[in-house]
C-alpha atoms as a PDB file:
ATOM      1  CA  UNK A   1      86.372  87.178  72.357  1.00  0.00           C
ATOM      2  CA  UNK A   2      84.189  84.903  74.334  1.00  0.00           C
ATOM      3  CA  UNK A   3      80.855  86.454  75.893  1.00  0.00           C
ATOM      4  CA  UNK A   4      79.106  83.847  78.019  1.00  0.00           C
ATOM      5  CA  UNK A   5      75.049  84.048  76.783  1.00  0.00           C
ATOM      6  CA  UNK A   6      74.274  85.250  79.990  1.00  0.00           C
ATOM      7  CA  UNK A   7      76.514  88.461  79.602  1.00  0.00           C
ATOM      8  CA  UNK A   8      75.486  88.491  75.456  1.00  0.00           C
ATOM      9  CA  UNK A   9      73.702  91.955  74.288  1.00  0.00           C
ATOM     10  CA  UNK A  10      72.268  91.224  71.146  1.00  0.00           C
ATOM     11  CA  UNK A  11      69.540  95.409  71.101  1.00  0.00           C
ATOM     12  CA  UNK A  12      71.891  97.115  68.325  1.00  0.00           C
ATOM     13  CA  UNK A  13      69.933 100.377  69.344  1.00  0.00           C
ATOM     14  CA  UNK A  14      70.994  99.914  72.818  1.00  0.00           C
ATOM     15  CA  UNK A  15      74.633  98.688  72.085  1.00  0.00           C
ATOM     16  CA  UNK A  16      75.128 102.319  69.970  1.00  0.00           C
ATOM     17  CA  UNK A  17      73.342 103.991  72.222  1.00  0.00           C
ATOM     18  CA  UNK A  18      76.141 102.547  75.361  1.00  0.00           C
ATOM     19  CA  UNK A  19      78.927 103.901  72.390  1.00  0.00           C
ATOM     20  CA  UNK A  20      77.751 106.737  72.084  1.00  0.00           C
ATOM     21  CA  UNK A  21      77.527 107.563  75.948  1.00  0.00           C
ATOM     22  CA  UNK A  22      81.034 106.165  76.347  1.00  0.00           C
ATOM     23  CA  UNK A  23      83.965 107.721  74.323  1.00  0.00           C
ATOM     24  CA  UNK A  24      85.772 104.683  74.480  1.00  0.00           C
ATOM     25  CA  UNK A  25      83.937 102.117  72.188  1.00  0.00           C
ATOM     26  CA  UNK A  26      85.414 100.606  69.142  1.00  0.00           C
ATOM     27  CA  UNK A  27      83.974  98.223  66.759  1.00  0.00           C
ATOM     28  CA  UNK A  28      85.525  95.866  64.837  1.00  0.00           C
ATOM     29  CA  UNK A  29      84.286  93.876  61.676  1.00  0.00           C
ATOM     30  CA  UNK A  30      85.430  91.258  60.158  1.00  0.00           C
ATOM     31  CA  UNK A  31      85.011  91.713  56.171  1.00  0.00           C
ATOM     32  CA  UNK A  32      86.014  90.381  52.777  1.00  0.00           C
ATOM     33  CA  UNK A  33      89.893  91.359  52.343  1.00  0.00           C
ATOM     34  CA  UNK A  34      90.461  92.243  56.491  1.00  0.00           C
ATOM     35  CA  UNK A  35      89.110  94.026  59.393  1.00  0.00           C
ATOM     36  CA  UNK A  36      87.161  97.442  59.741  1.00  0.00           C
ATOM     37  CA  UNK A  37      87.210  99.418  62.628  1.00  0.00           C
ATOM     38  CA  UNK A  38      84.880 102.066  64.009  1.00  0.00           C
ATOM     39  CA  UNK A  39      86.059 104.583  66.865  1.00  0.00           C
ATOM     40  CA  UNK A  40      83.160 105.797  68.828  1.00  0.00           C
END
């Protein structure tokens, strides 16, 4: 997905913080072998 740098947040403590406060985060990593994904 494209993020403009202007809209980029980059503070991992602030980005799980936001997940945490929101029950609706996933994350998804790309990894050797396929994709994992994180519900939050």
């Amino acid at each position: 997905m494209y993020v403009p740098a202007s809209f980029a947040e980059t503070d991992t403590p602030k980005l799980h913080d936001f997940m945490r406060r929101h029950s609706f985060a996933v994350l998804t990593t790309q990894v050797e072998g396929g994709l994992v994904v994180d519900l939050y």
